[in-house]
N, C-alpha and C. Protein backbone atom coordinates (compact mmCIF):
# COMPACT_ATOMS: atom_id res chain seq x y z
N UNK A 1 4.37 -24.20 -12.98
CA UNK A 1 4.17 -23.19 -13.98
C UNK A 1 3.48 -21.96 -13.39
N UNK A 2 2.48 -22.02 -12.59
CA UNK A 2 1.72 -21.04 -12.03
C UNK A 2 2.68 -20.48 -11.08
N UNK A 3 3.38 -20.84 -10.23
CA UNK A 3 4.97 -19.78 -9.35
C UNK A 3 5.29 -19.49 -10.35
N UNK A 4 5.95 -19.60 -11.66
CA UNK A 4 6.35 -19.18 -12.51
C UNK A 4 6.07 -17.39 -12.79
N UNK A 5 4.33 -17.73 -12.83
CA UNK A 5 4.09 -16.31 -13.55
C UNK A 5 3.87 -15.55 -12.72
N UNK A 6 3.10 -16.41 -11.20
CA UNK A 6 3.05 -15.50 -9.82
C UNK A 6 4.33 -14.63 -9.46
N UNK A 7 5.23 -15.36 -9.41
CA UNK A 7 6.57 -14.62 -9.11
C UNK A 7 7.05 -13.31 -10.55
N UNK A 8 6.66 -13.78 -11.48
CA UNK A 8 7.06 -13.15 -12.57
C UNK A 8 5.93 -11.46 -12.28
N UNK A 9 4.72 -12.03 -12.43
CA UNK A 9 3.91 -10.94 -11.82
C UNK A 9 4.59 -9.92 -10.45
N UNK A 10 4.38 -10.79 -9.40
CA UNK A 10 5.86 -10.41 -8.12
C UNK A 10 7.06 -9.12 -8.77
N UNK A 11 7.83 -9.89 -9.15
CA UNK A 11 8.73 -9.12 -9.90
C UNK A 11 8.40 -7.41 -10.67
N UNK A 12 6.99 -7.89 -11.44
CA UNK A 12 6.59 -6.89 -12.34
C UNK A 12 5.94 -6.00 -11.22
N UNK A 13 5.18 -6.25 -10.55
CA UNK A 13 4.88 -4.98 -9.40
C UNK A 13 6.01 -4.48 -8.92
N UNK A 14 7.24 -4.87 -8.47
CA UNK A 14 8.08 -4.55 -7.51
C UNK A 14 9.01 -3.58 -8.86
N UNK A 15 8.87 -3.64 -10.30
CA UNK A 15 9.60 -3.09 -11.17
C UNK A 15 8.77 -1.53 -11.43
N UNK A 16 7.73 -1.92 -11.05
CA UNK A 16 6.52 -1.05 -11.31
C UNK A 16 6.86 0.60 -10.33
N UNK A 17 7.08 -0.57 -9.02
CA UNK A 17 6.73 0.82 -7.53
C UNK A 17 8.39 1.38 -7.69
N UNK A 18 9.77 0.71 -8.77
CA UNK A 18 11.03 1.21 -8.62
C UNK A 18 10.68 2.15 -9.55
N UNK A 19 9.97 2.25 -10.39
CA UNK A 19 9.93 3.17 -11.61
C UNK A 19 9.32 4.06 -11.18
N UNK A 20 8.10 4.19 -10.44
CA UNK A 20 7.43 4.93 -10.35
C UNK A 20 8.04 5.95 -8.73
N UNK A 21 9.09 4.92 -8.31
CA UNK A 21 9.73 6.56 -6.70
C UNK A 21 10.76 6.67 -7.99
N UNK A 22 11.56 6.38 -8.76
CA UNK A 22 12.61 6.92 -9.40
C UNK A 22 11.96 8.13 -10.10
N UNK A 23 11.04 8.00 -10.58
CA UNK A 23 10.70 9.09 -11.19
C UNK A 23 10.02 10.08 -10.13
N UNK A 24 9.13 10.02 -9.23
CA UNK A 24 8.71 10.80 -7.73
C UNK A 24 10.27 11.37 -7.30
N UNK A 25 11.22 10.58 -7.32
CA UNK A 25 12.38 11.04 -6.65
C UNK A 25 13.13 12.25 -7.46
N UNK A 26 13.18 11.65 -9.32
CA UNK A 26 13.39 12.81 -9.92
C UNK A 26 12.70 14.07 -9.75
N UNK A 27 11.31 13.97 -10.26
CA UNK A 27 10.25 15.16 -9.92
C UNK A 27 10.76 16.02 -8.36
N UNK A 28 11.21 15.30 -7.64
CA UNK A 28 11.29 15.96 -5.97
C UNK A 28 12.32 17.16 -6.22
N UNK A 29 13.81 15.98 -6.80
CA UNK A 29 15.10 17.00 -6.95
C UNK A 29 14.91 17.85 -8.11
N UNK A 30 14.12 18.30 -8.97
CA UNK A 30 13.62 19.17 -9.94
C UNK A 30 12.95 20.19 -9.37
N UNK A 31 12.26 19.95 -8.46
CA UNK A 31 11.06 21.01 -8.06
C UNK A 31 12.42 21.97 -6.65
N UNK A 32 13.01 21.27 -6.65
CA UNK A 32 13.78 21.34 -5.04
C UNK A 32 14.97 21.85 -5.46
N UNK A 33 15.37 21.64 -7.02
CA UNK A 33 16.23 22.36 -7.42
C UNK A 33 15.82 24.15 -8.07
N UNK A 34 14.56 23.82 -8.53
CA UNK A 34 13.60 25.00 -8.70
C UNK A 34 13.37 25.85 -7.99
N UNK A 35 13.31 25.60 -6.45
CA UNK A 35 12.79 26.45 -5.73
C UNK A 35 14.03 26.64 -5.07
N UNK A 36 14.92 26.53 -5.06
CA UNK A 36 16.72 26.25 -4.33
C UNK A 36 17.09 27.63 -5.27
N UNK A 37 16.95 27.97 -6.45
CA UNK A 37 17.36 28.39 -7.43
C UNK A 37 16.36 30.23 -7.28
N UNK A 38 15.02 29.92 -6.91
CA UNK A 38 14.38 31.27 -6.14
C UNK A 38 14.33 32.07 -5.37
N UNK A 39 14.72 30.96 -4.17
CA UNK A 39 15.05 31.43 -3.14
C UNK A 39 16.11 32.02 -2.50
N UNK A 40 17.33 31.84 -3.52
CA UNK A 40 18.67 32.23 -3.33
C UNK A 40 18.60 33.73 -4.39
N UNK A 41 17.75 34.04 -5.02
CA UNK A 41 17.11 34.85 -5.94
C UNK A 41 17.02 36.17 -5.29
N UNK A 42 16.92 37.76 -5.62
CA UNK A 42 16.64 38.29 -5.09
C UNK A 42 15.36 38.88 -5.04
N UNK A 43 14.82 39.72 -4.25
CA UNK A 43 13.27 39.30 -4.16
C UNK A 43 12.39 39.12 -2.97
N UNK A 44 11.56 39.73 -2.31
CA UNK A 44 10.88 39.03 -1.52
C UNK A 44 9.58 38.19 -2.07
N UNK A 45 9.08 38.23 -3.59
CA UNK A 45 8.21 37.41 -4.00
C UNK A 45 9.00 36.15 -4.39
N UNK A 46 10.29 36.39 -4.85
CA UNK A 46 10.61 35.69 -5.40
C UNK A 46 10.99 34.36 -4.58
N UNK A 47 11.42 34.78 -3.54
CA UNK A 47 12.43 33.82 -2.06
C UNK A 47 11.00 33.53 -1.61
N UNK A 48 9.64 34.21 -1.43
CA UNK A 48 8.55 33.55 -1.20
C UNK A 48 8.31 32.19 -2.04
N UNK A 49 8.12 32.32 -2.91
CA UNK A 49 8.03 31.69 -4.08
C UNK A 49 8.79 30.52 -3.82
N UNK A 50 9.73 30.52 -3.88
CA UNK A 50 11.31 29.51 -3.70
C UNK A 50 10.83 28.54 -2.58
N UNK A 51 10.76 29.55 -1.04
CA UNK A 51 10.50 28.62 -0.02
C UNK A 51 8.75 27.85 -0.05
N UNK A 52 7.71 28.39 -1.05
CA UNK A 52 6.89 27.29 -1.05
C UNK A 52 7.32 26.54 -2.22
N UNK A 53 7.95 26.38 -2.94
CA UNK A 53 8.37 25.34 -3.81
C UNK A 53 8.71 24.01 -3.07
N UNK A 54 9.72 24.40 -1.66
CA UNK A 54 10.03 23.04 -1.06
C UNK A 54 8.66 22.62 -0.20
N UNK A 55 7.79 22.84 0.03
CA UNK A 55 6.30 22.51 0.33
C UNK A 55 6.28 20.90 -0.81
N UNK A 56 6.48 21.05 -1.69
CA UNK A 56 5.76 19.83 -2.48
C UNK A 56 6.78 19.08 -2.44
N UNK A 57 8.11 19.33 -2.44
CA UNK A 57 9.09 17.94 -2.06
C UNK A 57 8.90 17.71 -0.94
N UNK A 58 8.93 18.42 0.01
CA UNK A 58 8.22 17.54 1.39
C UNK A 58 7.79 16.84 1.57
N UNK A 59 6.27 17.32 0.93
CA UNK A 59 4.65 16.12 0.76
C UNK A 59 5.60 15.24 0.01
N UNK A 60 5.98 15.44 -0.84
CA UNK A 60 6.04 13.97 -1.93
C UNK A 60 6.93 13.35 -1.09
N UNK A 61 8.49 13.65 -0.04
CA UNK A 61 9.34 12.66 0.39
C UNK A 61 8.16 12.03 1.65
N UNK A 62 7.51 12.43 1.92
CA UNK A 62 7.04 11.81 3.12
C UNK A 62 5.87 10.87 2.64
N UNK A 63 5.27 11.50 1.77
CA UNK A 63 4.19 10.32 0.72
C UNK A 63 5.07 9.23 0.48
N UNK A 64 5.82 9.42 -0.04
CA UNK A 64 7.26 8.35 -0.81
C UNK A 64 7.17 7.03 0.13
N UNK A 65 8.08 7.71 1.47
CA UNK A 65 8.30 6.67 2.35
C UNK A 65 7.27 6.45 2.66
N UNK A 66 6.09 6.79 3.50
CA UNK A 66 5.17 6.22 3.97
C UNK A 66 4.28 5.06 3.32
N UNK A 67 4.26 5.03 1.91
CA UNK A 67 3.75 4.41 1.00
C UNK A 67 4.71 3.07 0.70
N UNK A 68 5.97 3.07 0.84
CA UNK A 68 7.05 2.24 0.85
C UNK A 68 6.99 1.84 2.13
N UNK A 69 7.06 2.06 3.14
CA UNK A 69 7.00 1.46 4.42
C UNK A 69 5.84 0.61 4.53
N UNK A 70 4.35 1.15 4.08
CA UNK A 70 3.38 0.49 3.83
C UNK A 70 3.25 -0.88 3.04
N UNK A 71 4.25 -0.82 1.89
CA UNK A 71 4.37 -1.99 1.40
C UNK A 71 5.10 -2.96 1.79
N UNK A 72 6.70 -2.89 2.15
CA UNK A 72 7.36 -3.26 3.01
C UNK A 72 6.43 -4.29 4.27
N UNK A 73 5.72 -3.28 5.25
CA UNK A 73 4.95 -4.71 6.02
C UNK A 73 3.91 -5.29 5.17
N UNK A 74 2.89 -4.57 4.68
CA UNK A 74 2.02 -5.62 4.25
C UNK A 74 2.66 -6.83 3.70
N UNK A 75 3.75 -6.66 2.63
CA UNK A 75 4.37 -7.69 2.34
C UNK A 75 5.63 -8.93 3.46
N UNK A 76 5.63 -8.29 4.44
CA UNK A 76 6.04 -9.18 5.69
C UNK A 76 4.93 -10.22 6.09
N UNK A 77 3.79 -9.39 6.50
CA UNK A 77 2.61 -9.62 7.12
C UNK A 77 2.11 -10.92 6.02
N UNK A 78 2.01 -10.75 4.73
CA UNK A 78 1.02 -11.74 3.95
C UNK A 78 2.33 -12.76 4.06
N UNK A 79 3.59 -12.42 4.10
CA UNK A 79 4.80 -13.82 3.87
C UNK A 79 4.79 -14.34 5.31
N UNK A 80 4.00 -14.16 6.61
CA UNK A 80 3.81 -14.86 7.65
C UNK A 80 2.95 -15.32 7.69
N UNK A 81 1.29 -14.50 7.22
CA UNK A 81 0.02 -15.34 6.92
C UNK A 81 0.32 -17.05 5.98
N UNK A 82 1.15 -16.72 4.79
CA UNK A 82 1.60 -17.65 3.86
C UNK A 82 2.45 -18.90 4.68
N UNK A 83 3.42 -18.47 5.42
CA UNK A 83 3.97 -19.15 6.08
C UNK A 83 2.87 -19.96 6.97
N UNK A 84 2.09 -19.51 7.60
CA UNK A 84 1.08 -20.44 7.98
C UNK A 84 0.41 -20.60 7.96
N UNK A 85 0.15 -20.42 6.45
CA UNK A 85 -1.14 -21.23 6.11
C UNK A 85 -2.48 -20.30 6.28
N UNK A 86 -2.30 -19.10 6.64
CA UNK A 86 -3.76 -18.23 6.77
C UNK A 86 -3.99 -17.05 5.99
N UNK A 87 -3.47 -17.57 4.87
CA UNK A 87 -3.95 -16.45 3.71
C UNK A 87 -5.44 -16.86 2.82
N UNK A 88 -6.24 -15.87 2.66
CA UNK A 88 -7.49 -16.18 2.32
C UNK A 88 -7.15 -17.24 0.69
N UNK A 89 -7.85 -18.08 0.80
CA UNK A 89 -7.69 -18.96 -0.75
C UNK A 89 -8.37 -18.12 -1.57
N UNK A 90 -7.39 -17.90 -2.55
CA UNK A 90 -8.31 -17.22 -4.41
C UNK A 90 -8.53 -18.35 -4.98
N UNK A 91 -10.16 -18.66 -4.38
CA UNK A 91 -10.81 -19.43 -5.19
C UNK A 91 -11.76 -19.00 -6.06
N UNK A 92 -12.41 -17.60 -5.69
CA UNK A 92 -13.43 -16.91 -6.57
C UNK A 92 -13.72 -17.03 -7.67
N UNK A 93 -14.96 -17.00 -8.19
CA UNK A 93 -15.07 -16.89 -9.39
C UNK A 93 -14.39 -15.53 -10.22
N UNK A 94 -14.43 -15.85 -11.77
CA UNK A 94 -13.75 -14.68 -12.10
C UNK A 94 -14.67 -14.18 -13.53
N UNK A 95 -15.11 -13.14 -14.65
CA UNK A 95 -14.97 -12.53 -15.36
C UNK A 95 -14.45 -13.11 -16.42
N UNK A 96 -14.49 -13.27 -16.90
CA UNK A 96 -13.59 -13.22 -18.45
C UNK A 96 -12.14 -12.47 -18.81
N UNK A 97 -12.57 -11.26 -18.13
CA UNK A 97 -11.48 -10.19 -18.02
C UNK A 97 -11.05 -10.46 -16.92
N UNK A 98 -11.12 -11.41 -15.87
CA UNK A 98 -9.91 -11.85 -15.03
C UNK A 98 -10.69 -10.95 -13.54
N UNK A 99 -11.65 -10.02 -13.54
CA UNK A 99 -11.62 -9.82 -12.76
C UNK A 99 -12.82 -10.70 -11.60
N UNK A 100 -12.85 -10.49 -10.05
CA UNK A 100 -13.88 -11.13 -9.50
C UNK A 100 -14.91 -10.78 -9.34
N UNK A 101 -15.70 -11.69 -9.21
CA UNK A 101 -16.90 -11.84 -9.36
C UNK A 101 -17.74 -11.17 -8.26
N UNK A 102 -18.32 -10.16 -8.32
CA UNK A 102 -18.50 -9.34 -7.11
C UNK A 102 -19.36 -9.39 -6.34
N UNK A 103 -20.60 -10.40 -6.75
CA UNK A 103 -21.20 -11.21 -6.14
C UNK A 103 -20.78 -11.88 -5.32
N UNK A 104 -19.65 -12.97 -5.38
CA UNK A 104 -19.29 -14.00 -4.66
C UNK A 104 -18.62 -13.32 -3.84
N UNK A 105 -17.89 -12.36 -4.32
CA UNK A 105 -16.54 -11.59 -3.44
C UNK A 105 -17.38 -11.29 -2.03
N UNK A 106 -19.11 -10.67 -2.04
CA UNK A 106 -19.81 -9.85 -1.15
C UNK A 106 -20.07 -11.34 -0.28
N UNK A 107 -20.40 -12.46 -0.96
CA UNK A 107 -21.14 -13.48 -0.25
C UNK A 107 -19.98 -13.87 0.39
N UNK A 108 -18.50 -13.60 0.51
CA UNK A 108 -17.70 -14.35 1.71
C UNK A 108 -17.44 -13.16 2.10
N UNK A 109 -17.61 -11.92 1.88
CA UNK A 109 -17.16 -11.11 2.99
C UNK A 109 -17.92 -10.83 4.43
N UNK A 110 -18.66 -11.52 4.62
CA UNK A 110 -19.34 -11.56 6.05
C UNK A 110 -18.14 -12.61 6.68
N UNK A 111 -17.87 -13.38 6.50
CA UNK A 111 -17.00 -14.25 7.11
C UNK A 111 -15.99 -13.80 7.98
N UNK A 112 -15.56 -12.58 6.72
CA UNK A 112 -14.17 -12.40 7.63
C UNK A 112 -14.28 -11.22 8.47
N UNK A 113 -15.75 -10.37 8.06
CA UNK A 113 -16.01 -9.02 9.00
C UNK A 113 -16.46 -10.25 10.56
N UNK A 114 -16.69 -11.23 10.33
CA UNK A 114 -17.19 -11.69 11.97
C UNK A 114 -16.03 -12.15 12.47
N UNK A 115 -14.74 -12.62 11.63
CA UNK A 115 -13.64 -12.74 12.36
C UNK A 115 -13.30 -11.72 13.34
N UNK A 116 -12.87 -10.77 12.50
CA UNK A 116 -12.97 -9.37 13.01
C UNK A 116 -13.13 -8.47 13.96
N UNK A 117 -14.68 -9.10 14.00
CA UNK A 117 -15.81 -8.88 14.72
C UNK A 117 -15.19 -9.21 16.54
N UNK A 118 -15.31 -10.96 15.95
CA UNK A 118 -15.21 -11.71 16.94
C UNK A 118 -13.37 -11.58 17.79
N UNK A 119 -12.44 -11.08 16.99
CA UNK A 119 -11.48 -10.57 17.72
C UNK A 119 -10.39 -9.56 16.81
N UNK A 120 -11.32 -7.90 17.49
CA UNK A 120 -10.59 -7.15 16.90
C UNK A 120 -9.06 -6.70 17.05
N UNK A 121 -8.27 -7.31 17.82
CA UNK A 121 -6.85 -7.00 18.12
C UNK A 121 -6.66 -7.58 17.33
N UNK A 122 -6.45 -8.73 16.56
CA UNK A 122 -6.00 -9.58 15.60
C UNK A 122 -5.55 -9.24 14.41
N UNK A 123 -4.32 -8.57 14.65
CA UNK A 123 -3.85 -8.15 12.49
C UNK A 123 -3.98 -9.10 11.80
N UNK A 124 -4.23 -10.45 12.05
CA UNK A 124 -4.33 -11.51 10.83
C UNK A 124 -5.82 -11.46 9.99
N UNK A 125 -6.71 -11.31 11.52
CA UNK A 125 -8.14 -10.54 11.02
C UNK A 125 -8.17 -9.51 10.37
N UNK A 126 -7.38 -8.68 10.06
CA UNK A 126 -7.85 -7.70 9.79
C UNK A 126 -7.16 -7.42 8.59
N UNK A 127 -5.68 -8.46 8.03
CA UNK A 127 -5.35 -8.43 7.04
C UNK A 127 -6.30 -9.40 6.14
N UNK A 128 -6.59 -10.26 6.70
CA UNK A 128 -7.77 -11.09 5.87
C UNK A 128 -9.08 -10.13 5.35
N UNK A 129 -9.58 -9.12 6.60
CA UNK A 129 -10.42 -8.71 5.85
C UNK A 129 -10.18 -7.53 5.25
N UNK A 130 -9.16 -6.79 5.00
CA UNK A 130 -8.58 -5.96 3.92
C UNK A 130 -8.76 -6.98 2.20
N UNK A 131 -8.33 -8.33 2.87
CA UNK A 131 -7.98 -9.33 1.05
C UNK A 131 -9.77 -9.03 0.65
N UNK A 132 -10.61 -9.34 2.03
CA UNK A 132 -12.00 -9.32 1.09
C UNK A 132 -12.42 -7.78 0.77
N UNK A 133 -12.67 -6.95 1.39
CA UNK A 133 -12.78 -5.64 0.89
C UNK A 133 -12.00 -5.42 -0.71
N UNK A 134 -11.13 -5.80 -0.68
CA UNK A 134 -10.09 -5.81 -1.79
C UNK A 134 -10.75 -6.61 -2.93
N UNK A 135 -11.33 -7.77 -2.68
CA UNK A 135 -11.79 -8.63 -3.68
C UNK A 135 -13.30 -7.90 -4.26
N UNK A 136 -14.11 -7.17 -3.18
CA UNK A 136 -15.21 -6.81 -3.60
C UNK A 136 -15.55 -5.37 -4.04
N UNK A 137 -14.27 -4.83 -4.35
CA UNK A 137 -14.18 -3.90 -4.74
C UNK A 137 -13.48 -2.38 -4.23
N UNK A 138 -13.86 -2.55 -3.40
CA UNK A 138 -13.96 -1.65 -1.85
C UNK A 138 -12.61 -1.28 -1.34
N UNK A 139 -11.86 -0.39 -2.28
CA UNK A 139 -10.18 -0.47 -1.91
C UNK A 139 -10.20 0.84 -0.79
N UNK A 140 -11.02 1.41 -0.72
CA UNK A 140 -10.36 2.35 0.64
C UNK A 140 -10.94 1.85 1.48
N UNK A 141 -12.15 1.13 1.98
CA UNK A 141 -11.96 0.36 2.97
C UNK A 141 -10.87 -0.68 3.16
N UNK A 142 -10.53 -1.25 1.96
CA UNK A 142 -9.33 -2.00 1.56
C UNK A 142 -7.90 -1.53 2.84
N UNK A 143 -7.88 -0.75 1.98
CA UNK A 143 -6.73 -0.12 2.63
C UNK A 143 -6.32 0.54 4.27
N UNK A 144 -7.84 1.19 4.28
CA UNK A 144 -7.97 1.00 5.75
C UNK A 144 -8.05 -0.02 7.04
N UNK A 145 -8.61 -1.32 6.43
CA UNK A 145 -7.99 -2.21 7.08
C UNK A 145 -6.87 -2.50 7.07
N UNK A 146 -6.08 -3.15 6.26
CA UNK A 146 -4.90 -3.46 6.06
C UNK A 146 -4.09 -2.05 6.97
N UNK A 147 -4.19 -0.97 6.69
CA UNK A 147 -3.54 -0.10 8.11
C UNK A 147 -3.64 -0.45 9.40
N UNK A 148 -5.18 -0.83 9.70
CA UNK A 148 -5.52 -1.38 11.08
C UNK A 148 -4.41 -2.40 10.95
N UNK A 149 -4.35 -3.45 10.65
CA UNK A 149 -3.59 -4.48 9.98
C UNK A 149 -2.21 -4.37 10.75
N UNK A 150 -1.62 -3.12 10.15
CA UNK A 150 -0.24 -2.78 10.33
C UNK A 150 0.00 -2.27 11.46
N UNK A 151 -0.76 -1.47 12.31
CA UNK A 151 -0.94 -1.33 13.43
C UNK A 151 -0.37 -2.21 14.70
N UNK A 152 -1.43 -2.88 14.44
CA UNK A 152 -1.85 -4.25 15.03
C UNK A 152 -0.68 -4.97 15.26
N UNK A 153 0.00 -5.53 14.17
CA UNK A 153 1.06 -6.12 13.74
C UNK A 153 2.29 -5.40 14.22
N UNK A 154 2.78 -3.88 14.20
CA UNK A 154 3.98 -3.29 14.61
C UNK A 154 3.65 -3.29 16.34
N UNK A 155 2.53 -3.63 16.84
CA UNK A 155 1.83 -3.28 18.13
C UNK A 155 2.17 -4.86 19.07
N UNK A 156 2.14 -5.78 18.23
CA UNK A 156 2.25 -7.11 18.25
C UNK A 156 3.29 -7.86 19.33
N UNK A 157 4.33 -7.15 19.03
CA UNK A 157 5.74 -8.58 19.20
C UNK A 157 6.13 -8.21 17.82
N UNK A 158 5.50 -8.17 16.84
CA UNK A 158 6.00 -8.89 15.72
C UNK A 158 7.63 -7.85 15.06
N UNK A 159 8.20 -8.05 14.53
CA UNK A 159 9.25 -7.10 14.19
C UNK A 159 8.86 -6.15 13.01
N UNK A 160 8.79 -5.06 12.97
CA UNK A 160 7.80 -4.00 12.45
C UNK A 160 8.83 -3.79 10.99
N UNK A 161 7.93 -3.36 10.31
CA UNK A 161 8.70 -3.44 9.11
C UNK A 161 9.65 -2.00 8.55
């Protein structure tokens, strides 16, 4: 029953990040059709105008992918941790409202900063200690590990995502 809703959850993120580039992707060809439409315009404010319009579809196509590529490995990376067995256990205490307990979250995160510690080439270290940063709150350190993480991992052998 619990794969059930894990996967169902699964599903609902992955419905989440399609909705949310479909619509980034619309916004892109809107703004790109906007400024396509200025720049062919006559005008030198105006063709100004036009050519920084494609400035923000830029940022956004390269935000897009990079953020998708990002998920792409992490989600390689935790389905090899899983595969053997070295994904941190969610045993934590929890909230009422489901969330963790941020106490406990702090009292195992020494554990995995001495993994770490003790061998920093290691993306498995360092995706482990992204999960605790993550548990204790701490999502841009979060995230900055888990980059180290990816690093590490495309740096590896491993087949890069």
């Amino acid at each position: 029953m619990s794969t059930f809703f894990s996967g169902l959850f699964h599903n609902k993120a992955k419905i989440g990040v399609l909705l949310i580039t479909v619509l980034l992707v619309f916004y892109i060809l809107v703004v790109a059709q906007r400024g396509w439409l200025l720049l062919t315009s006559d005008g030198l404010i105006t063709k100004a105008m036009g050519a920084a319009y494609f400035v923000l579809p830029a940022v956004g196509v390269w935000a897009l992918v990079r953020e998708l590529l990002f998920g792409v490995q992490t989600e390689k990376m935790a389905r090899i941790l899983a595969d053997e067995g070295g994904l941190p256990v969610d045993d934590l205490p929890r909230t009422p409202a489901g969330r963790i307990v941020r106490e406990a979250a702090d009292a195992e995160f020494p554990r995995y900063q001495a993994e770490v510690e003790a061998d920093p080439a290691q993306w498995r270290a360092w995706f482990r200690l992204s999960c605790a940063y993550d548990a204790a709150g701490d999502r841009k350190r979060a995230r900055s590990a888990m980059r180290q993480a990816g690093k590490l991992f495309s740096g590896s052998g491993q087949p890069a995502a």
